[in-house]
Protein backbone atom coordinates (compact mmCIF):
# COMPACT_ATOMS: atom_id res chain seq x y z
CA UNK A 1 220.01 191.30 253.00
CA UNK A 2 223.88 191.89 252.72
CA UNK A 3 225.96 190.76 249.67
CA UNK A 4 228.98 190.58 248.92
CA UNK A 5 230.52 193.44 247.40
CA UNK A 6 233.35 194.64 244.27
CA UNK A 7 234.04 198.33 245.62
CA UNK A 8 237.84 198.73 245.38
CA UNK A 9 237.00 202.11 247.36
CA UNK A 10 235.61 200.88 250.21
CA UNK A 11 236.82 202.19 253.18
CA UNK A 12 237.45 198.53 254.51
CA UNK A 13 240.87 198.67 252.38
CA UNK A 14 241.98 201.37 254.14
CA UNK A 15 245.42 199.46 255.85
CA UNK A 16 245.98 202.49 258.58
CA UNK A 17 246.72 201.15 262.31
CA UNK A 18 246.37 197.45 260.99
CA UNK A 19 249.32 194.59 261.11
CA UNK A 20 250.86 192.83 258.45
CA UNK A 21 251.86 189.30 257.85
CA UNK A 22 252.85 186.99 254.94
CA UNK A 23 252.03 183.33 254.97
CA UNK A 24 253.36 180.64 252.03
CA UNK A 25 250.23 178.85 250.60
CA UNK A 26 250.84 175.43 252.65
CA UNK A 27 247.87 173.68 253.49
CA UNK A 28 249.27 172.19 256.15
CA UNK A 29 249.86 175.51 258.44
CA UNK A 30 246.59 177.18 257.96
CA UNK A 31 245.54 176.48 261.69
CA UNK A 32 249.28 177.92 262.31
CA UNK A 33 248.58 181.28 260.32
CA UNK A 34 245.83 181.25 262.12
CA UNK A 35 246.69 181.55 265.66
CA UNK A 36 249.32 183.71 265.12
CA UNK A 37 246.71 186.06 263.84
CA UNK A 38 244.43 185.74 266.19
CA UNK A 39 246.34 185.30 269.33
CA UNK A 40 246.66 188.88 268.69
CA UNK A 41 242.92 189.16 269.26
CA UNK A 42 241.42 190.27 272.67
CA UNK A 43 239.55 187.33 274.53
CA UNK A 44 236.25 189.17 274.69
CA UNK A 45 236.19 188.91 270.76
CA UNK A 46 237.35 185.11 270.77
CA UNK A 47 233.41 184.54 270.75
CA UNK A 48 234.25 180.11 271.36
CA UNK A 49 236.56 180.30 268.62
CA UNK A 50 234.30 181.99 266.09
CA UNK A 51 236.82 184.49 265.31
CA UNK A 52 239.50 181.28 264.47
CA UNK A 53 236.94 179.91 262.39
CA UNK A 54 236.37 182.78 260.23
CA UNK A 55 239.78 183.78 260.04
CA UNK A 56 240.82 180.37 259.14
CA UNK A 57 238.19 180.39 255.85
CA UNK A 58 239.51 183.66 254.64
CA UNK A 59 242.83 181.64 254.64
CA UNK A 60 241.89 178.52 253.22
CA UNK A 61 240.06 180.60 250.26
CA UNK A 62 243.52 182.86 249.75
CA UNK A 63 245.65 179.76 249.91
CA UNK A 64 243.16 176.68 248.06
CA UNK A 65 241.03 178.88 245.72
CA UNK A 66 243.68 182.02 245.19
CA UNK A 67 247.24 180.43 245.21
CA UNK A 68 245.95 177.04 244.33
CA UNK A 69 248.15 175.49 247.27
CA UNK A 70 251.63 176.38 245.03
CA UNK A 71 253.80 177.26 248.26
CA UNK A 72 255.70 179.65 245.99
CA UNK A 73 252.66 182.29 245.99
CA UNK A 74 252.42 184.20 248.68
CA UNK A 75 249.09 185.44 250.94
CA UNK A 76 249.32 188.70 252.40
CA UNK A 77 247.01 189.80 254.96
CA UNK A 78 246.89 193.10 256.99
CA UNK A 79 245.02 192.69 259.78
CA UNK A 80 243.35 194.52 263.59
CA UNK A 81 241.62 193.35 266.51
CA UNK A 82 239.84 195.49 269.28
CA UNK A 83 237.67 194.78 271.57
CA UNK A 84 235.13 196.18 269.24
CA UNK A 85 235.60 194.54 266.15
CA UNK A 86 237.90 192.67 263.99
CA UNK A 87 239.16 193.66 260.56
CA UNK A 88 241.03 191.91 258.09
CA UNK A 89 242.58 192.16 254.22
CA UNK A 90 243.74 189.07 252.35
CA UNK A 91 245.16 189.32 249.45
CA UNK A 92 246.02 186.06 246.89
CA UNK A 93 248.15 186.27 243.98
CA UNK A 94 245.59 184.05 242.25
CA UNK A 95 243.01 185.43 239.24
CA UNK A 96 240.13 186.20 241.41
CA UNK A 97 236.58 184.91 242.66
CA UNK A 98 234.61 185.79 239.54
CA UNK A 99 231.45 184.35 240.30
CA UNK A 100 230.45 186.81 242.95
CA UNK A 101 227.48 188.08 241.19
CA UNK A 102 226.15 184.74 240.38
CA UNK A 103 226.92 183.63 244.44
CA UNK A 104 224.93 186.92 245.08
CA UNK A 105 221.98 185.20 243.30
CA UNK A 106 222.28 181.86 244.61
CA UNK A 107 222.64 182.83 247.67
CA UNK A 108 219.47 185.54 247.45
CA UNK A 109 217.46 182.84 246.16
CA UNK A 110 218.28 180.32 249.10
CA UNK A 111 217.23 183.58 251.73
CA UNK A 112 213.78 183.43 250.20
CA UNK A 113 213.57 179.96 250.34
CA UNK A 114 214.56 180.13 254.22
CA UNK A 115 212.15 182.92 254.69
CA UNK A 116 209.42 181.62 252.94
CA UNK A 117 209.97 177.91 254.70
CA UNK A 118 209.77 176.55 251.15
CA UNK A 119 211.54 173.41 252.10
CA UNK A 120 211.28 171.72 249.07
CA UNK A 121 212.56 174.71 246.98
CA UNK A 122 215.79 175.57 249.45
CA UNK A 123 217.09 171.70 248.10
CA UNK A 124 217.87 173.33 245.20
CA UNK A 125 219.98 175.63 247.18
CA UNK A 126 222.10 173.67 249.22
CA UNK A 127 225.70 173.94 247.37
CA UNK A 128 226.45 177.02 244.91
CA UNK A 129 228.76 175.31 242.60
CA UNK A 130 230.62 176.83 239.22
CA UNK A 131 232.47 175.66 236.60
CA UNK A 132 235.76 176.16 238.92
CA UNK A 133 234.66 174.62 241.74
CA UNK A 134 236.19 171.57 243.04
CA UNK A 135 234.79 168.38 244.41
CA UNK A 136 234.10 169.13 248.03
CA UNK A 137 232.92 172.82 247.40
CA UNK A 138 230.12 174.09 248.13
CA UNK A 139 230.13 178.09 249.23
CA UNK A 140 228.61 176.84 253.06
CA UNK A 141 231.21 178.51 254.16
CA UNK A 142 230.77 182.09 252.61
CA UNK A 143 227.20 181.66 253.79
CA UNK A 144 228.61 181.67 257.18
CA UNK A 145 230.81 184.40 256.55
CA UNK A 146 228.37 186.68 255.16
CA UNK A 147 226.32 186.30 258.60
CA UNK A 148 229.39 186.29 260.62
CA UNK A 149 231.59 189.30 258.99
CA UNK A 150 228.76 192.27 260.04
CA UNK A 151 230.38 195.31 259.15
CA UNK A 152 230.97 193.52 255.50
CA UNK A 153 232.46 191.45 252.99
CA UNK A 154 234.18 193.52 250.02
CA UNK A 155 236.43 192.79 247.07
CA UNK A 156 238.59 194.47 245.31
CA UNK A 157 237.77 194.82 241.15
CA UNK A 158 239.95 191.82 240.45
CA UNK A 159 238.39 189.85 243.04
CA UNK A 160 241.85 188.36 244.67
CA UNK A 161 241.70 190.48 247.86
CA UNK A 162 238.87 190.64 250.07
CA UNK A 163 238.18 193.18 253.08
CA UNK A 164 236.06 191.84 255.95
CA UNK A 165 234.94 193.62 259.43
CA UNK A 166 233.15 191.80 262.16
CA UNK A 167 231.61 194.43 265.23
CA UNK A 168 231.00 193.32 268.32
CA UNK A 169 228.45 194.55 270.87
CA UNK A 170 228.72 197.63 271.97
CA UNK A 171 228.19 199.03 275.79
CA UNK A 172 225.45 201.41 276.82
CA UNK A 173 227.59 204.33 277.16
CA UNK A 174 228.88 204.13 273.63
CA UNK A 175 228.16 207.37 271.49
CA UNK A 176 225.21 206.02 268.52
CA UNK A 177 225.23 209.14 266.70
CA UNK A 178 228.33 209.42 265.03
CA UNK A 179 227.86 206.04 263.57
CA UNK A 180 228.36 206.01 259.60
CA UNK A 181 228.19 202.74 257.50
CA UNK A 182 230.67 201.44 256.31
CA UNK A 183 232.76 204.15 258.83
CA UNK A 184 236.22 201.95 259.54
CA UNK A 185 236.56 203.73 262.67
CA UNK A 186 232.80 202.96 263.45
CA UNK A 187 231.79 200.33 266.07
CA UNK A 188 228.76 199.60 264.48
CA UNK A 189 227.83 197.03 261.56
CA UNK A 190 226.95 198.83 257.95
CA UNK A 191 222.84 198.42 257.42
């Protein structure tokens, strides 16, 4: 089952042949940012707006949970699409997601709930909620992203930037033996 990850050496930081743009933390643009990120995209990656939707969480968290909507912080975010995959680093200026390990848990607990079809059990489950979180969170939407965001989802040690890759399927005549996890180069999601 993935996680999510603190590995500050990941190979997912790595910022060669990727574009750069900075965004103000206003609420009201997010579906702005947005586009002009992924306008960038191919269309065979689009995947009915997946892509948007992903990208568009990784901004919201930056901008809500990071900057804490003060339009004077900034949200960096280096970013490259192919039509193999799509990578992306978004960096806050806020103090960090420091509940990863205890989302790890939660959400490892909900899994075997899923697996197991214990019903009753997974209501327990629903929302992952901490001491920071705010009325209407939940976490449903890092549940997503861990499913969605293949090839990873990795923090660095202060927890304000986060590295994602997404890989997208691959043709027959693609080489499978030079494939390395966690390879940025690579075509094909870490196991």
């Amino acid at each position: 089952m993935m996680e999510i990850i603190i590995d500050e050496s990941s190979p997912l930081f790595s910022k060669e042949d990727m574009q750069y743009k900075e965004f103000s933390s206003d609420f009201t643009k997010i579906r702005y940012y947005t586009l002009v990120l992924v306008s960038s995209a191919p269309s065979r990656i689009k995947e009915s707006n997946l892509l948007e939707q992903q990208v568009s969480e990784l901004i919201k968290n930056g901008i809500s949970h990071g900057n804490k909507n003060d339009p004077r912080k900034i949200l960096k975010i280096w970013y490259s699409f192919t039509n193999k995959n799509a990578r992306l680093i978004v960096e806050d200026e806020g103090e960090g997601f420091k509940e990863i390990k205890a989302w790890n848990d939660f959400n490892r607990k909900r899994v075997e709930c899923i697996r197991s079809g214990n019903i009753n059990e997974l209501a327990n489950f629903i929302s992952f909620r901490s001491q920071n979180s705010k009325e209407k969170d939940g976490g449903n939407a890092l549940f997503a992203a861990l499913e969605y965001w293949d090839g990873g989802i990795v923090f660095n040690k202060t927890c304000n930037t986060v590295a994602v890759k997404k890989t997208f399927a691959v043709t027959n005549d693609e080489n499978l033996s030079e494939f390395k996890p966690w390879d940025i180069n690579s075509d094909h999601p870490a196991k």
